[in-house]
N, C-alpha and C. Protein backbone atom coordinates (compact mmCIF):
# COMPACT_ATOMS: atom_id res chain seq x y z
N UNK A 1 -8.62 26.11 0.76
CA UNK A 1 -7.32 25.77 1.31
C UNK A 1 -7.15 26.49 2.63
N UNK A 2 -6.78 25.80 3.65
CA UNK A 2 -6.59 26.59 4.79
C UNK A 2 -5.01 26.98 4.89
N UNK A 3 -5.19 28.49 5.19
CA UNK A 3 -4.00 29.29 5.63
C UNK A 3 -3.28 28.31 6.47
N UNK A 4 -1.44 28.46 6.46
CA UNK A 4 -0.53 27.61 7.77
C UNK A 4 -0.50 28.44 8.58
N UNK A 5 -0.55 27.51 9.84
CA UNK A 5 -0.59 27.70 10.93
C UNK A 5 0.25 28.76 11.28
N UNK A 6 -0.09 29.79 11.84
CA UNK A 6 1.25 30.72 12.41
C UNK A 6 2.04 30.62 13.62
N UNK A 7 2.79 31.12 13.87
CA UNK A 7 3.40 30.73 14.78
C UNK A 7 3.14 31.21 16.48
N UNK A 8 2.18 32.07 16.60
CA UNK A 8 1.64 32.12 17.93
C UNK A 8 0.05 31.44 17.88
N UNK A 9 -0.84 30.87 17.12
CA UNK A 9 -1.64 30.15 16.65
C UNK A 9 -2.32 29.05 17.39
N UNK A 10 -3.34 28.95 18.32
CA UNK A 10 -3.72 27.70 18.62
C UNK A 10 -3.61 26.18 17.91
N UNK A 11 -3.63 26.40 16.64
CA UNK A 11 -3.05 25.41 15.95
C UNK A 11 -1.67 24.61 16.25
N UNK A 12 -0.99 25.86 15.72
CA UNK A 12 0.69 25.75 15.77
C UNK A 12 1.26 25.07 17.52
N UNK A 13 0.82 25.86 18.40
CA UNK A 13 0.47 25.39 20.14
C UNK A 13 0.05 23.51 19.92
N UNK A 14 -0.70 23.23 19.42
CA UNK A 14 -1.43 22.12 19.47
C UNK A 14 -0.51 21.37 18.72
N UNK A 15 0.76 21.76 17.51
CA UNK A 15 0.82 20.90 16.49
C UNK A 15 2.27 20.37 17.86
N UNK A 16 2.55 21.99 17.94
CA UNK A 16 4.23 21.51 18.77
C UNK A 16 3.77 20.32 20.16
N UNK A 17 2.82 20.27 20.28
CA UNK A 17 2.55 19.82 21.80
C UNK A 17 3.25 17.90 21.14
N UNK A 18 1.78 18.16 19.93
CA UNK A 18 1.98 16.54 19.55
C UNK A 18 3.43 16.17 18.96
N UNK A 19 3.96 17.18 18.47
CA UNK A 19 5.21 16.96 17.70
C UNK A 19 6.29 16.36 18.97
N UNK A 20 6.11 17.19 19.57
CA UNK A 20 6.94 17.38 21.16
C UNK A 20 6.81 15.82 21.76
N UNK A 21 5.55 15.34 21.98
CA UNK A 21 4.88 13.41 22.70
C UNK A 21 5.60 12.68 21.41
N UNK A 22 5.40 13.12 19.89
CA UNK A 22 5.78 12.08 19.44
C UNK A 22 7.58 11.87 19.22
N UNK A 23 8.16 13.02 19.57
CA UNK A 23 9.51 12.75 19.80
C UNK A 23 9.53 12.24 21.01
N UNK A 24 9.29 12.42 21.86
CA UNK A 24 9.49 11.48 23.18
C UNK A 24 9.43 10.38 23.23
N UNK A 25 8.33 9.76 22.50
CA UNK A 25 8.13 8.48 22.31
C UNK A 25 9.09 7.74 21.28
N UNK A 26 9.30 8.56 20.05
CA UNK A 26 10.30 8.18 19.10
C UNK A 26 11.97 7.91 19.90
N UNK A 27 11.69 8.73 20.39
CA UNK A 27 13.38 8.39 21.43
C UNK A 27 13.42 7.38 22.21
N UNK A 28 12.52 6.54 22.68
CA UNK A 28 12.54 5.40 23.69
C UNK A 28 12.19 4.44 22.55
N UNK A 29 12.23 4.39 21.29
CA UNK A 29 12.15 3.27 20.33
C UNK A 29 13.26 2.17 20.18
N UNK A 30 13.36 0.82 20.19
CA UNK A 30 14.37 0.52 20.00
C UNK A 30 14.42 0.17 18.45
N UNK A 31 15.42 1.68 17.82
CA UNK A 31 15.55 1.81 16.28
C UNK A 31 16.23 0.71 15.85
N UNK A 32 17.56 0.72 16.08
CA UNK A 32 18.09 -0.79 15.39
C UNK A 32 17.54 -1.83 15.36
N UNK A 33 17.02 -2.57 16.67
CA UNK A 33 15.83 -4.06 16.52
C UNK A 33 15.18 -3.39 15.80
N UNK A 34 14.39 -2.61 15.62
CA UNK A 34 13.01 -2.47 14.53
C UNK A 34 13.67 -2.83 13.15
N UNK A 35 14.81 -1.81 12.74
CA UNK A 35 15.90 -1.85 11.62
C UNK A 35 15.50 -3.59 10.93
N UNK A 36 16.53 -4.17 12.36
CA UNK A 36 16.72 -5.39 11.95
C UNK A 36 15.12 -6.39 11.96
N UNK A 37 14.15 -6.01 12.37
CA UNK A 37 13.21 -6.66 11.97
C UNK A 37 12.60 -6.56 10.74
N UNK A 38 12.91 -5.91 10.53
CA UNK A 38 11.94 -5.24 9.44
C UNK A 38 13.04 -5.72 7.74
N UNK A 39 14.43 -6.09 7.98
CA UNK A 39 15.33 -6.52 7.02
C UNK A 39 14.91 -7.96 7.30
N UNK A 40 14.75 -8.82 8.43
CA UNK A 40 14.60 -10.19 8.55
C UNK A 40 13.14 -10.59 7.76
N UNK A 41 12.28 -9.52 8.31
CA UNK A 41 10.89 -9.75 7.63
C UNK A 41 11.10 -9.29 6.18
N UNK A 42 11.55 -8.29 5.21
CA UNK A 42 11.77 -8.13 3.96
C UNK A 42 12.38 -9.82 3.33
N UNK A 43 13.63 -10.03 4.07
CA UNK A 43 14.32 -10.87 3.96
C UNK A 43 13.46 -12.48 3.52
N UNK A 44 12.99 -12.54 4.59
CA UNK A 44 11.80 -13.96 4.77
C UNK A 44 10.58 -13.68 3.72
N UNK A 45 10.29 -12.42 2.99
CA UNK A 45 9.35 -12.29 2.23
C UNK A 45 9.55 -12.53 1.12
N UNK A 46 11.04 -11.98 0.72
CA UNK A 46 11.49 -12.85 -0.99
C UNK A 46 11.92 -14.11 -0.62
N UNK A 47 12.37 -14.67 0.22
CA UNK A 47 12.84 -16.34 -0.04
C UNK A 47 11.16 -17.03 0.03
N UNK A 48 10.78 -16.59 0.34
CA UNK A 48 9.22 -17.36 0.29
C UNK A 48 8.46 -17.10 -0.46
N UNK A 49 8.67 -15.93 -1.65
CA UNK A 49 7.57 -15.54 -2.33
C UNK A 49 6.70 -16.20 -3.01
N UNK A 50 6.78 -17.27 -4.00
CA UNK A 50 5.96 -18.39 -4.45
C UNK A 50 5.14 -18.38 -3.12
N UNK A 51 5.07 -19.11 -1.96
CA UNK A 51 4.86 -20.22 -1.36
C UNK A 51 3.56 -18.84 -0.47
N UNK A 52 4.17 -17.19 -0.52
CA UNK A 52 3.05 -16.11 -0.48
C UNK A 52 2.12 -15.87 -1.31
N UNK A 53 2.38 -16.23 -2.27
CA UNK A 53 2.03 -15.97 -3.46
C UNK A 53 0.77 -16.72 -3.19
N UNK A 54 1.09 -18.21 -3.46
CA UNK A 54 0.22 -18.95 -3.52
C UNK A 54 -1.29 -19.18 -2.24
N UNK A 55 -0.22 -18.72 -0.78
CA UNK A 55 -1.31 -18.59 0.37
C UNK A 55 -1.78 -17.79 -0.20
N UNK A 56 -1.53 -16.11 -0.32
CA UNK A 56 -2.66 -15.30 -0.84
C UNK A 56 -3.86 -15.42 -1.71
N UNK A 57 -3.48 -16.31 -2.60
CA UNK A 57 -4.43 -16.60 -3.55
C UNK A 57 -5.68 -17.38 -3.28
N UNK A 58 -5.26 -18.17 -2.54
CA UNK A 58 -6.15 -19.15 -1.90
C UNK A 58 -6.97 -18.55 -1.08
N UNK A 59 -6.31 -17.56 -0.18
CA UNK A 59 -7.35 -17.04 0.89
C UNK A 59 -8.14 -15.93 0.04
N UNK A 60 -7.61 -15.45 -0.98
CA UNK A 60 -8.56 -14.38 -1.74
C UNK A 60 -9.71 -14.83 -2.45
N UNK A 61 -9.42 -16.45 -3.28
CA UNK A 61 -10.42 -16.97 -3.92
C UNK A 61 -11.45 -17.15 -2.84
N UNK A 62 -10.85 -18.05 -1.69
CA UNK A 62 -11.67 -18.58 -0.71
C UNK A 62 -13.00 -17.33 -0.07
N UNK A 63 -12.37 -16.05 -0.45
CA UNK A 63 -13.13 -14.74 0.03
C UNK A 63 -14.21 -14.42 -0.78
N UNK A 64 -14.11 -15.01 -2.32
CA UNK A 64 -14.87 -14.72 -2.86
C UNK A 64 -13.87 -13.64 -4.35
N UNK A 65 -12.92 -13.93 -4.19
CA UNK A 65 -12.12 -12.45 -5.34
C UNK A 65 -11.56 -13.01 -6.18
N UNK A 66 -10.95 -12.63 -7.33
CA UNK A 66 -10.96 -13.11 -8.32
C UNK A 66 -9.52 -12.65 -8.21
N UNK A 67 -7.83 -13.73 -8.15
CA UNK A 67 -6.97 -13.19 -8.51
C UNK A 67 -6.13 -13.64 -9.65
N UNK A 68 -5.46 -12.31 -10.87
CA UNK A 68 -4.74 -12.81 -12.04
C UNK A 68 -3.79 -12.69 -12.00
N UNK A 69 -2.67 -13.73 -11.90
CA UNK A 69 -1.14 -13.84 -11.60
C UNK A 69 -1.24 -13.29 -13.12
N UNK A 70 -0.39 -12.22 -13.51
CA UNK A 70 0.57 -11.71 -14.71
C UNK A 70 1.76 -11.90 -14.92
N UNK A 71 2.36 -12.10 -15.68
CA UNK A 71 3.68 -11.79 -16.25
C UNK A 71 4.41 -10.89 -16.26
N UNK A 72 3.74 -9.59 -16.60
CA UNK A 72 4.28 -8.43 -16.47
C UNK A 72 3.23 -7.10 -16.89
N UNK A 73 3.35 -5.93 -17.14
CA UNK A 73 2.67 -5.18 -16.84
C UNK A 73 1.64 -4.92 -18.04
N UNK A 74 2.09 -5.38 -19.17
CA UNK A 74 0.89 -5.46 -20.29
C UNK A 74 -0.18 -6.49 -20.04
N UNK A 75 0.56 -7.86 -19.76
CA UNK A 75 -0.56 -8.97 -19.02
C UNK A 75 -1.51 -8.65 -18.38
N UNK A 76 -0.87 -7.64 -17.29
CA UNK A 76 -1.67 -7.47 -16.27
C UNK A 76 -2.89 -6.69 -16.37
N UNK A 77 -2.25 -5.44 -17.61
CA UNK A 77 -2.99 -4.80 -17.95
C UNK A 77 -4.11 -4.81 -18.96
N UNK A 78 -3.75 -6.24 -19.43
CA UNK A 78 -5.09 -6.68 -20.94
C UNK A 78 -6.09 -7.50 -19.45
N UNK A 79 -5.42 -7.91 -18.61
CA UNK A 79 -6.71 -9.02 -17.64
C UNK A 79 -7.62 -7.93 -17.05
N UNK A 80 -7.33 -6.85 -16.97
CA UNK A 80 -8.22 -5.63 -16.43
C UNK A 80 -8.59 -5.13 -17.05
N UNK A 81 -8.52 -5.39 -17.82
CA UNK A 81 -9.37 -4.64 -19.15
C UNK A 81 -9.92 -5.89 -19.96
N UNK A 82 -9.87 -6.83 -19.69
CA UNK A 82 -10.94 -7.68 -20.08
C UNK A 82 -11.63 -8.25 -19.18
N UNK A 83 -11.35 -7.73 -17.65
CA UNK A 83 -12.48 -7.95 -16.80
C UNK A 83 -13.43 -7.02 -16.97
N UNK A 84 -12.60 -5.58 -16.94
CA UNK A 84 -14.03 -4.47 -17.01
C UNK A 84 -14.67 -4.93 -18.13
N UNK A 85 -14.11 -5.34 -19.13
CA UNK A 85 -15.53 -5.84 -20.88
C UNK A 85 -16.15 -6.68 -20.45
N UNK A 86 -15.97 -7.52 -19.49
CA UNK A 86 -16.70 -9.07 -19.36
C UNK A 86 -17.66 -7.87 -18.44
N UNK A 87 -17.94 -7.06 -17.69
CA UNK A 87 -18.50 -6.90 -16.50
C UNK A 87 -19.21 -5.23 -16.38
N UNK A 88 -20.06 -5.07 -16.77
CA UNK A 88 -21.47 -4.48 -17.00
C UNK A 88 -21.59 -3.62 -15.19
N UNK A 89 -20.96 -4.04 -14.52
CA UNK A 89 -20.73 -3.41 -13.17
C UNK A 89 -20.06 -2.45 -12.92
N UNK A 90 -20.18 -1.62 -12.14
CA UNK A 90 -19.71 0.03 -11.57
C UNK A 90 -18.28 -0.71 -11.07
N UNK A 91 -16.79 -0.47 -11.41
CA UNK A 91 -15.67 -0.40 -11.10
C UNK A 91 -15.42 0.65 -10.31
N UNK A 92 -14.75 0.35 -8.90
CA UNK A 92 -14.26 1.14 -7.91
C UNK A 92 -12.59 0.70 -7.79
N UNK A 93 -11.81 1.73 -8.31
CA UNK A 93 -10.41 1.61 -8.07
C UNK A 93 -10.04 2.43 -6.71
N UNK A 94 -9.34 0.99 -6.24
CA UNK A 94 -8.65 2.05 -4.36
C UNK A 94 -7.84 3.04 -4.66
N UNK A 95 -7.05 3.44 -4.10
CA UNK A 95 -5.70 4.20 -3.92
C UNK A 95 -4.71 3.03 -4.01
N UNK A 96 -4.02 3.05 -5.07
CA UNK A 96 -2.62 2.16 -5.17
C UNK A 96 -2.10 2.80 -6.22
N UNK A 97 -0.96 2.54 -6.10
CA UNK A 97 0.45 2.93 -6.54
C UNK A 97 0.39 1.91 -7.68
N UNK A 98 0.10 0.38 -7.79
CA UNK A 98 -0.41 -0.42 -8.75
C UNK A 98 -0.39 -0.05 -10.19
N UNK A 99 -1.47 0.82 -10.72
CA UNK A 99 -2.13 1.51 -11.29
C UNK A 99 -1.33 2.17 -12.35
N UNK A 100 -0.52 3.04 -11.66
CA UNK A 100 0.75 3.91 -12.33
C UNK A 100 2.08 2.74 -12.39
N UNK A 101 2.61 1.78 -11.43
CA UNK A 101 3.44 0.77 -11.89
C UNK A 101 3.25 0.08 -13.04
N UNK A 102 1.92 -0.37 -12.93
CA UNK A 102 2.09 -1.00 -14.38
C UNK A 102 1.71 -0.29 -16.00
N UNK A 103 1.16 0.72 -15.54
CA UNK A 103 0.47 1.74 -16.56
C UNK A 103 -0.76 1.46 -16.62
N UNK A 104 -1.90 1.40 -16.04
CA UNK A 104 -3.07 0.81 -16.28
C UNK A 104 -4.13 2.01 -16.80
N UNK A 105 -3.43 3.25 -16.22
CA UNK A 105 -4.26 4.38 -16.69
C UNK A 105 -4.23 4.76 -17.59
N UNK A 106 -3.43 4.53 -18.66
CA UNK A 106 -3.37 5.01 -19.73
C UNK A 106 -4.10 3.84 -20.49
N UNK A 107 -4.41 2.63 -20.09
CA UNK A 107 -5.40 2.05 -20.90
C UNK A 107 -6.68 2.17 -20.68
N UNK A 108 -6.91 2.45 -19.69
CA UNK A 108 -8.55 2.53 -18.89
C UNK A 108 -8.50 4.18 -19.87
């Protein structure tokens, strides 16, 4: 574990410099438009969800991936666990939050 930075510290020098550019830059943001983009885009993402749903799927099969629409989090969690039984292959889980939403670790 590395010791924190102290406060006369080449580190600490280096952290304030960047801290210092990225407030500068954070201040010439225009916060509200972002605000409101980012509610229009949430917004446009549930009235469309089916119609996401369904592009995604298509472009994932089309990739080659295998996707299982669930019901809910036991569904989801028997299709992953009867993929790993069907599949004799080394499983690599990413980093997702996924995992713990639906409980998957406690079945794996």
């Amino acid at each position: 574990m590395t010791p924190p930075a102290g406060p006369n510290t080449n580190t600490r020098k280096a952290a304030d410099v960047t801290l210092g550019k990225r407030a500068e830059v954070a201040a010439t943001l225009p916060w509200e438009e972002l605000r409101d983009l980012a509610t229009a885009a949430r917004r446009d993402t549930t009235e469309n969800l089916d119609e996401l749903i369904t592009l995604f799927t298509r472009s994932a099969a089309a990739a080659g991936h295998k996707v299982v629409l669930a019901a809910d989090n036991a569904s989801a969690c028997r299709a992953v666990m009867a993929e790993l039984s069907a599949s004799p292959q080394i499983v690599i889980k990413s980093k997702s939050m996924v995992t713990e939403e639906i409980g998957l670790r406690h079945h794996i």
